[in-house]
N, C-alpha and C. Protein backbone atom coordinates (compact mmCIF):
# COMPACT_ATOMS: atom_id res chain seq x y z
N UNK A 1 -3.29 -5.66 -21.15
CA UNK A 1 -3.58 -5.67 -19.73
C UNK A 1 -4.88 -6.43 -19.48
N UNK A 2 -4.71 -6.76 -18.37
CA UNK A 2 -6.51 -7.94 -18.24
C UNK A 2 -7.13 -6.89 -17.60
N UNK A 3 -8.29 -7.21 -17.30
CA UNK A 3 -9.10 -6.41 -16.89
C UNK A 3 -9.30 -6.56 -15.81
N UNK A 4 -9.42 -5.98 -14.58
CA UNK A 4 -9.37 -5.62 -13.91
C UNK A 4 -10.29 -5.73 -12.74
N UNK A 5 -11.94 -5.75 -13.50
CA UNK A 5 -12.93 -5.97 -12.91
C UNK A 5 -13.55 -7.18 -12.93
N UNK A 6 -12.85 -7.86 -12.28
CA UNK A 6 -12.97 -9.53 -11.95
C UNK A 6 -14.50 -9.71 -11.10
N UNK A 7 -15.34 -10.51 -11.60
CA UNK A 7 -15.97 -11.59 -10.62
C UNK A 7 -15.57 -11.15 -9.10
N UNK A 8 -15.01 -11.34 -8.62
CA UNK A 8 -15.10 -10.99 -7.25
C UNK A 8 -14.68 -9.17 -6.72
N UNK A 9 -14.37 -8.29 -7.89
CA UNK A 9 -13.85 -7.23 -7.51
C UNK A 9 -15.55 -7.21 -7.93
N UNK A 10 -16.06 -7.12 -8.84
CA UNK A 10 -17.91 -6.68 -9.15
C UNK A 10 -18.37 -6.63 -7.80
N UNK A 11 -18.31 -7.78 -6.78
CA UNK A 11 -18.98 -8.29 -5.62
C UNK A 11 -18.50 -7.49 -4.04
N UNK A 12 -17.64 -6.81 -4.82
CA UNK A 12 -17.37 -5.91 -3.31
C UNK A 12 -17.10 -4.31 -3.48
N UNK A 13 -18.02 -3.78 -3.41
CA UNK A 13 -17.95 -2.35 -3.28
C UNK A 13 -16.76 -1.51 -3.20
N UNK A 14 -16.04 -2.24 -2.12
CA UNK A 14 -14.74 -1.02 -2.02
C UNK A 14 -13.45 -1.84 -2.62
N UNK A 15 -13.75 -3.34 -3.09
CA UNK A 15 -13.13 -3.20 -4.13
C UNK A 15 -12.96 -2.88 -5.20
N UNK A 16 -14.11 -3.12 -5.66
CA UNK A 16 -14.76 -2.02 -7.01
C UNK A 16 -14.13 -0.82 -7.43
N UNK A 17 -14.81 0.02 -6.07
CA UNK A 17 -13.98 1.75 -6.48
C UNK A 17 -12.44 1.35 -6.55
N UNK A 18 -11.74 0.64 -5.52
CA UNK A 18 -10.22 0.73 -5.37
C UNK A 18 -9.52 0.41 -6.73
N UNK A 19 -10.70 -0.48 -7.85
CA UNK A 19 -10.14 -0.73 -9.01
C UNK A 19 -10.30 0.15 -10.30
N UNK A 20 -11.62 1.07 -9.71
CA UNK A 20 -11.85 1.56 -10.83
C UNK A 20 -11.05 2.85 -10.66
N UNK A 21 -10.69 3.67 -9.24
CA UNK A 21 -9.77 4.90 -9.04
C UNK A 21 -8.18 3.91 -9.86
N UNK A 22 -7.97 2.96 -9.50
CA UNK A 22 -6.77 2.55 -9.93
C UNK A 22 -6.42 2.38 -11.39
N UNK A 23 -7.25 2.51 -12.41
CA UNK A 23 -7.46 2.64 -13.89
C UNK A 23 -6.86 4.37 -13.67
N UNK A 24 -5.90 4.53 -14.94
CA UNK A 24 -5.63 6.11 -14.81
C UNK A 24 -6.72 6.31 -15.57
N UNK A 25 -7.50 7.73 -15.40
CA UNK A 25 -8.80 7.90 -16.72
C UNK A 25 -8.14 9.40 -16.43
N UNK A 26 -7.57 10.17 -16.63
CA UNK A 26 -7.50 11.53 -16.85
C UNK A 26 -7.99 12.02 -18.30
N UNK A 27 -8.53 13.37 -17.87
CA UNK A 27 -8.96 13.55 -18.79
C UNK A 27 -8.81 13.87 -20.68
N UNK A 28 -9.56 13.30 -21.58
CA UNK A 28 -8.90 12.83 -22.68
C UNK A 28 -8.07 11.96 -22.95
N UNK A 29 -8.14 10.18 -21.74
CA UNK A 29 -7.29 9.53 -21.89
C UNK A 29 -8.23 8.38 -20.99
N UNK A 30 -9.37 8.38 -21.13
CA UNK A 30 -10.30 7.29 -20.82
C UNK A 30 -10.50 5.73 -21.15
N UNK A 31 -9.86 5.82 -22.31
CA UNK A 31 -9.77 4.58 -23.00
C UNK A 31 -10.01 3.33 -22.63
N UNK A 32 -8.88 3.11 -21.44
CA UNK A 32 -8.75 1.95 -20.72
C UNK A 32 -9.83 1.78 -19.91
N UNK A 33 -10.46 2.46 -18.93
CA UNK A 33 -11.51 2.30 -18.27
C UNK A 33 -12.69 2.46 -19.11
N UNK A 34 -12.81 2.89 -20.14
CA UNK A 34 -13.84 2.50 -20.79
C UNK A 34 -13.81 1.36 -21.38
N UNK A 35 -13.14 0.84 -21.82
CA UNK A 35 -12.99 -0.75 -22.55
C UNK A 35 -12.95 -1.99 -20.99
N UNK A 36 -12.89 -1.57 -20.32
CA UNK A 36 -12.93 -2.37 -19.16
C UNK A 36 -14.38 -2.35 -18.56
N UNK A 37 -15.06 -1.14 -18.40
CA UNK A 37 -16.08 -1.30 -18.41
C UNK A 37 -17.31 -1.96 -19.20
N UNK A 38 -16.21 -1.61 -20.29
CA UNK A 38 -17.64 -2.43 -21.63
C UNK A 38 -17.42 -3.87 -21.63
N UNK A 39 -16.44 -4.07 -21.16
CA UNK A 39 -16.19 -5.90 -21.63
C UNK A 39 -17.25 -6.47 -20.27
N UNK A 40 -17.12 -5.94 -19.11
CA UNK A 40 -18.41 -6.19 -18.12
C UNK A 40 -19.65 -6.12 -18.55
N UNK A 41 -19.74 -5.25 -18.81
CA UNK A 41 -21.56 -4.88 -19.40
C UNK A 41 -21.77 -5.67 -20.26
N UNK A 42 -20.96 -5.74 -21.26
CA UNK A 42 -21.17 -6.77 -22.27
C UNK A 42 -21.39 -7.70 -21.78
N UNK A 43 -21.02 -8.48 -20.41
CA UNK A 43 -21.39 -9.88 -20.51
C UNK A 43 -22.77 -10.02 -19.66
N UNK A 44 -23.44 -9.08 -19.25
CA UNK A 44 -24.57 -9.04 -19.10
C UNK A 44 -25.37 -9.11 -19.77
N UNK A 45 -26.39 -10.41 -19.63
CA UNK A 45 -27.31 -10.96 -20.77
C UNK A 45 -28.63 -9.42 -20.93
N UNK A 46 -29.27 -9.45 -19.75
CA UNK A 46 -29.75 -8.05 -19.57
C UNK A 46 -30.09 -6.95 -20.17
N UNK A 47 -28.71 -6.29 -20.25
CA UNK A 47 -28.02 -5.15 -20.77
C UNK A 47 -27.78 -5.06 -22.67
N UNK A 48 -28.27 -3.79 -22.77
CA UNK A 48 -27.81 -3.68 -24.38
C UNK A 48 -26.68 -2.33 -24.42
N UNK A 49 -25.54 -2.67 -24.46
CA UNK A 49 -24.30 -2.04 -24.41
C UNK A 49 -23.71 -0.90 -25.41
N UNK A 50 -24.14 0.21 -25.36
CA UNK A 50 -23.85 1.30 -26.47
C UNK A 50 -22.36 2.09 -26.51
N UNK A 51 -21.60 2.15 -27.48
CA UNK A 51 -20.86 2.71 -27.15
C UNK A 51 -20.25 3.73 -28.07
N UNK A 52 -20.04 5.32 -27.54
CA UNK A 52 -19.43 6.41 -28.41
C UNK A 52 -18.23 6.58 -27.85
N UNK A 53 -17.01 6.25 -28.66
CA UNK A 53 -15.51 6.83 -28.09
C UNK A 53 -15.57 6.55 -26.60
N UNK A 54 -15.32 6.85 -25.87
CA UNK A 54 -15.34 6.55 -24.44
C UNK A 54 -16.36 6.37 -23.14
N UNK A 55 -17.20 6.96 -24.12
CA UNK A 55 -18.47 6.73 -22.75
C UNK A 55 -19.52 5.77 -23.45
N UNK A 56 -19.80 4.75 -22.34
CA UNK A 56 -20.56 3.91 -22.48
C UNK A 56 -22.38 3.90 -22.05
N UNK A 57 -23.06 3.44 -22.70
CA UNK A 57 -24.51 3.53 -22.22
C UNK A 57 -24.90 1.77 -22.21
N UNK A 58 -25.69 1.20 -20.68
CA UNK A 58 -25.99 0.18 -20.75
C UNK A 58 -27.75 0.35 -20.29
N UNK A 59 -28.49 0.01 -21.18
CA UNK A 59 -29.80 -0.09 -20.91
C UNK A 59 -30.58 -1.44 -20.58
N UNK A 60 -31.30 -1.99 -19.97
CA UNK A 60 -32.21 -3.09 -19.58
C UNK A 60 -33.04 -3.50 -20.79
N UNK A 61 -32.91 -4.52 -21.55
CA UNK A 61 -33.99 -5.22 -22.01
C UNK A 61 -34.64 -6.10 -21.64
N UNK A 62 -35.87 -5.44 -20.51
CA UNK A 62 -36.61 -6.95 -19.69
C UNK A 62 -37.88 -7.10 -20.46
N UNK A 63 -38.31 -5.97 -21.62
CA UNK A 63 -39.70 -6.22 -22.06
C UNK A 63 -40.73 -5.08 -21.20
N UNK A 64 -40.03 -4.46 -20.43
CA UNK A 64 -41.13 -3.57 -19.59
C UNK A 64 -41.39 -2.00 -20.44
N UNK A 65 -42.07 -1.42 -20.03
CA UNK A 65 -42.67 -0.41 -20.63
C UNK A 65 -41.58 0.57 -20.24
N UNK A 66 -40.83 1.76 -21.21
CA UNK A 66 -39.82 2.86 -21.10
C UNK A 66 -40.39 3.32 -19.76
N UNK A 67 -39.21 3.80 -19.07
CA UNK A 67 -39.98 4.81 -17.79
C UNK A 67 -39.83 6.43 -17.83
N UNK A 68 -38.58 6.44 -18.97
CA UNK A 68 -38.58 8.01 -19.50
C UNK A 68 -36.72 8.67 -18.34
N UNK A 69 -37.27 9.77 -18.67
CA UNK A 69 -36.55 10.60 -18.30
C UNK A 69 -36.55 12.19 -17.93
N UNK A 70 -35.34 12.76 -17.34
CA UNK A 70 -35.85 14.05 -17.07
C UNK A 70 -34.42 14.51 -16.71
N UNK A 71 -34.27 16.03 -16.93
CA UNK A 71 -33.11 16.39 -16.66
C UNK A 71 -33.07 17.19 -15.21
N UNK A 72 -32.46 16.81 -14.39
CA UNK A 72 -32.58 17.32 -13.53
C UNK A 72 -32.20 18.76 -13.35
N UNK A 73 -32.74 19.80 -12.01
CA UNK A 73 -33.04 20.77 -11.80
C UNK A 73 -33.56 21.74 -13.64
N UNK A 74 -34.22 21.04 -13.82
CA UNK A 74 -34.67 22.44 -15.15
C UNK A 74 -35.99 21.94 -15.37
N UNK A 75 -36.75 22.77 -15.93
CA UNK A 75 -38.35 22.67 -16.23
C UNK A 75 -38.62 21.78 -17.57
N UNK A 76 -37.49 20.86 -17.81
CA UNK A 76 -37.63 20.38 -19.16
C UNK A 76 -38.35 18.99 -18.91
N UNK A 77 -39.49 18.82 -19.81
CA UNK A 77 -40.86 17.79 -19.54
C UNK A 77 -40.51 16.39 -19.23
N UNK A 78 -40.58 15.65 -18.49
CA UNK A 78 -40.15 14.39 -19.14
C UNK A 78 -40.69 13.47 -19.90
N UNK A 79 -39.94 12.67 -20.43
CA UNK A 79 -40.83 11.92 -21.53
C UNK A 79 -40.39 10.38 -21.30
């Protein structure tokens, strides 16, 4: 199957969602929308593209200093 998230579906919001609800992802059967997502990210020069089984992590390599994190609603520190 091609993918889905074309150049011009990226560029329009409600085409976007209409493509990404249109990927079946039920649960334990993500596959496809995860490999569709990664082949995007991937082509972002930017981006360093991580990936475990189905869920993807894309982080910024611009050279700037970490800004951290925090989990929301809990007293846990951020770092």
């Amino acid at each position: 199957m091609a993918n889905p998230l074309t150049p011009d579906v990226l560029a329009d919001p409600v085409a976007l969602t209409r493509a990404l609800v249109d990927i079946e992802s039920v649960s334990r059967n993500e596959k496809e929308i995860a490999d569709c997502i990664e082949l995007v990210l991937a082509d972002a020069p930017h981006l360093t593209v991580h990936r475990q089984q189905n869920t993807i992590m894309a982080r910024t390599e611009l050279g700037r200093a970490r800004s951290g994190w925090c989990w929301p609603g809990t007293s846990t520190r951020c770092r």
